[in-house]
Structures are given as C-alpha cells and as structure tokens.
C-alpha atoms as a PDB file:
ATOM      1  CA  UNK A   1      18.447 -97.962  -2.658  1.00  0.00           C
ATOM      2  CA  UNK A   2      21.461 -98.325  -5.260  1.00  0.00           C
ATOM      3  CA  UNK A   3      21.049 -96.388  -8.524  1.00  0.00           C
ATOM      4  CA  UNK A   4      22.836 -98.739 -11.152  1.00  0.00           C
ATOM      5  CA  UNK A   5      22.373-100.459 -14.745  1.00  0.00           C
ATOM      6  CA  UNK A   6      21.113 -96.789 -15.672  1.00  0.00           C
ATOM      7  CA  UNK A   7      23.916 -95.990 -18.123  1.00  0.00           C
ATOM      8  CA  UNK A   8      24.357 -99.174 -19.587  1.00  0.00           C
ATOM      9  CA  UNK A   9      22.321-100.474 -23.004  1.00  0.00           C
ATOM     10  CA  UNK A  10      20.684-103.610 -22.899  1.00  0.00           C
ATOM     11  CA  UNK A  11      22.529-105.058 -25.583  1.00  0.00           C
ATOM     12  CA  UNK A  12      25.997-104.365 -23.923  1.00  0.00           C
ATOM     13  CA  UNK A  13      25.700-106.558 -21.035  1.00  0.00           C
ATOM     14  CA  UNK A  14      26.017-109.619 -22.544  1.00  0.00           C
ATOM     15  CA  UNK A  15      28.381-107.941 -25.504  1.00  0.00           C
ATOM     16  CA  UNK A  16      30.706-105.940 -23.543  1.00  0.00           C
ATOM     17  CA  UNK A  17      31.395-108.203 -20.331  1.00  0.00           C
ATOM     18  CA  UNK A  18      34.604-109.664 -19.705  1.00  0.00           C
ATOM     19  CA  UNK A  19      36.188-112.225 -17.134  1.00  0.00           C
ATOM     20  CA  UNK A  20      37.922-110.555 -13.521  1.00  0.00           C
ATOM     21  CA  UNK A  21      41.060-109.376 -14.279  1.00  0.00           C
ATOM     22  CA  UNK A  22      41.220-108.489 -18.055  1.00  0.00           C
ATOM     23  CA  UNK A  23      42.799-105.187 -18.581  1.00  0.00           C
ATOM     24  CA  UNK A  24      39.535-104.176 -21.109  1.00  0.00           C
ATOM     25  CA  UNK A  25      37.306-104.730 -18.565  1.00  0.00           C
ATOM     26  CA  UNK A  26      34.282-101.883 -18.717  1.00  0.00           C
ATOM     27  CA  UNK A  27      33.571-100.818 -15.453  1.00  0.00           C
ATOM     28  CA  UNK A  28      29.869 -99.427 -14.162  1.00  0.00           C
ATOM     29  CA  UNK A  29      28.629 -96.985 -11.983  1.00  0.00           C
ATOM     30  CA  UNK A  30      26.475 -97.929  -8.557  1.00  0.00           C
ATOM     31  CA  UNK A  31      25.677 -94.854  -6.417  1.00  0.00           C
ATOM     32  CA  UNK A  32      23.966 -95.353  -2.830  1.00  0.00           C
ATOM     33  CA  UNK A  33      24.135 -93.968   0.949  1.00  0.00           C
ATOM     34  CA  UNK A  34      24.222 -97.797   1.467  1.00  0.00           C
ATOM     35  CA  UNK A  35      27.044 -99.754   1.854  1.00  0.00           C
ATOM     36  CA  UNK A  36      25.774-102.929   1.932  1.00  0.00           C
ATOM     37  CA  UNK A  37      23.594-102.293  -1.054  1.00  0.00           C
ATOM     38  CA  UNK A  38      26.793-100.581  -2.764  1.00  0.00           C
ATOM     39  CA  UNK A  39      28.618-104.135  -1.898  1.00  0.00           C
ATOM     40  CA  UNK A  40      25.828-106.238  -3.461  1.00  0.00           C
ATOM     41  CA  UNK A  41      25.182-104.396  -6.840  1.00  0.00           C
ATOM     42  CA  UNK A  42      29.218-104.617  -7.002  1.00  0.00           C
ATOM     43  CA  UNK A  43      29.274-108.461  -6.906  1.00  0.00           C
ATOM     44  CA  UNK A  44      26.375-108.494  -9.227  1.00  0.00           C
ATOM     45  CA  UNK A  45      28.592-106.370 -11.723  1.00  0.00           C
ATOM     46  CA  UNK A  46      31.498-109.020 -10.798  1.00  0.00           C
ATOM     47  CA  UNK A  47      29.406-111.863 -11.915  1.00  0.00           C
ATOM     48  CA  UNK A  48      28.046-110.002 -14.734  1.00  0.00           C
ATOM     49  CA  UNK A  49      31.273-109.497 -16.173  1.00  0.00           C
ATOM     50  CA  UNK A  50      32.346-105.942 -15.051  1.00  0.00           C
ATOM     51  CA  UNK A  51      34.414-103.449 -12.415  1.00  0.00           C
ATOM     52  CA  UNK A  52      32.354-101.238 -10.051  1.00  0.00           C
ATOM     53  CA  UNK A  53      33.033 -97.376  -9.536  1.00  0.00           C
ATOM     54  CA  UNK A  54      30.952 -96.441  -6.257  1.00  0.00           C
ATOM     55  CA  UNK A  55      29.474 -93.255  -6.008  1.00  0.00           C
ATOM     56  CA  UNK A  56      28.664 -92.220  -2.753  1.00  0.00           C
ATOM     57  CA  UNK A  57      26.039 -90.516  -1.605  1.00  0.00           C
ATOM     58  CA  UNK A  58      23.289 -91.548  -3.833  1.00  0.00           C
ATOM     59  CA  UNK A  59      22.464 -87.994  -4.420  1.00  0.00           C
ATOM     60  CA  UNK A  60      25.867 -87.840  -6.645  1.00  0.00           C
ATOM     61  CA  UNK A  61      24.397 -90.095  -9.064  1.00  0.00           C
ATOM     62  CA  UNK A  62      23.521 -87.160 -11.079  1.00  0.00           C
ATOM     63  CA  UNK A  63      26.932 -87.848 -12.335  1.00  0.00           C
ATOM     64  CA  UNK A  64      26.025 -90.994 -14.619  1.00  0.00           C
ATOM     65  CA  UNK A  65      22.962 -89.294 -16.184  1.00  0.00           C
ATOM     66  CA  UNK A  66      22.256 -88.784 -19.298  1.00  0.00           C
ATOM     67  CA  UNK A  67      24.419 -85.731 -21.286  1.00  0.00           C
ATOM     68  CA  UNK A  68      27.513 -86.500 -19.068  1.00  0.00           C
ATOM     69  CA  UNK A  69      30.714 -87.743 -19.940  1.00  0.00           C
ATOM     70  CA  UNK A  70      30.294 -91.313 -18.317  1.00  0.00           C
ATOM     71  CA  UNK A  71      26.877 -92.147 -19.541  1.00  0.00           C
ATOM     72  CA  UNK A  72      27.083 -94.917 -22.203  1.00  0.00           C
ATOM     73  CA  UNK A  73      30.378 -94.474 -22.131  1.00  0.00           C
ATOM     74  CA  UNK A  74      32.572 -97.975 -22.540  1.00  0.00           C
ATOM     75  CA  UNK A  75      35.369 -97.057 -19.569  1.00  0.00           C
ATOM     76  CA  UNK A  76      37.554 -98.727 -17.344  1.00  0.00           C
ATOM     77  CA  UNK A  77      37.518 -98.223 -13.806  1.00  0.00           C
ATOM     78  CA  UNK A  78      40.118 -95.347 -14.116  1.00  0.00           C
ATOM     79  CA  UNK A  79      38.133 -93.325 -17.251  1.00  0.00           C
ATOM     80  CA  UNK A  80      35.002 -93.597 -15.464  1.00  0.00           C
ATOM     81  CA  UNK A  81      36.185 -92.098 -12.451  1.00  0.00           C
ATOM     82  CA  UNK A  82      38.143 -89.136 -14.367  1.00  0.00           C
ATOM     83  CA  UNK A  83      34.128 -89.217 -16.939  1.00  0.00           C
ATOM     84  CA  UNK A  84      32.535 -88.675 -13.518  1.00  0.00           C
ATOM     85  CA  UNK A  85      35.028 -85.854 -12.104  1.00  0.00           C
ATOM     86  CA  UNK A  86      34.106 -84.022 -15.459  1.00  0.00           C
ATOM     87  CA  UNK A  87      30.529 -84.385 -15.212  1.00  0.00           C
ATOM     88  CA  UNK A  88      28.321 -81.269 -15.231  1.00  0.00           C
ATOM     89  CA  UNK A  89      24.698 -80.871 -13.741  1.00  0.00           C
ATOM     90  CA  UNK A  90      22.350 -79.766 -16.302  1.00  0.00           C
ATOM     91  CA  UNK A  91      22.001 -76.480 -14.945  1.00  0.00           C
ATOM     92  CA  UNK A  92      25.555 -75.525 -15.319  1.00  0.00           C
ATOM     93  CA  UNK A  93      25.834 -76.505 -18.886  1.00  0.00           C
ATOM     94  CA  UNK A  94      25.539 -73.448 -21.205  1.00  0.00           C
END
C-alpha cells in the first residue's frame, strides 16, 4: 500500500509537471512500509512529470495531510522535505 496523489489537485498534474532535470520541478510525496511499491509510485511520478520525496513508514503519511505545511503545496524536493519536518499532527495544533 503507497499513500500518494493525496496532496496534489487534479488540475495540477497536467499544469504543474515538468521534464527530469529542470530545476522547477515540483516534487510529491509517496509514503509506504513497501519498498517496491515506494519504487513504483516514484517512476510513475517520473513519467508524470515530477520528483519523489519517500516517506517511510506509511504511518508517517500523516505528514502530507490536509492543514500541514506540504499539502498542496508547489515544492521542490528540498521544500517538501523541510514542509514535512514542520508538519504537525492535528492534535498538537492549538
């Protein structure tokens, strides 16, 4: 199981992707316990047009919900780690 497309709009993955190797590129989140599913949704993202940030284990995916800094959010690979690191579960905002 590989939590991913979750904090991405519809409309942006066709607007927002961007060939390998462009310095704009928007990176996405995939979080799993699963390598091998980690590896697939990350050459999915590749051919969709964007970097990967794996989260591992899938229970961390709590970090690309909704109401945290990386959700929506259109981040490189580097800002979407440092969105996650920030991220707060919903019980500890206040």
């Amino acid at each position: 199981m590989v939590k991913a497309f979750n904090h991405i709009a519809a409309a942006d993955i066709t607007a927002d992707a961007r060939p390998g190797g462009e310095s704009n590129r928007r990176a996405l989140v995939a979080a799993s316990d699963s390598d091998e599913g980690l590896e697939f949704v990350r050459r999915l993202y590749d051919r969709f047009g964007f970097d990967t940030v794996a989260l591992n284990p899938l229970s961390e995916g709590w970090r690309i919900q909704r109401d945290t800094p990386g959700y929506g959010a259109k981040a490189s690979e580097a800002e979407l780690v440092e969105a996650l690191a920030a991220a707060k579960r919903y019980g500890d905002l206040g």
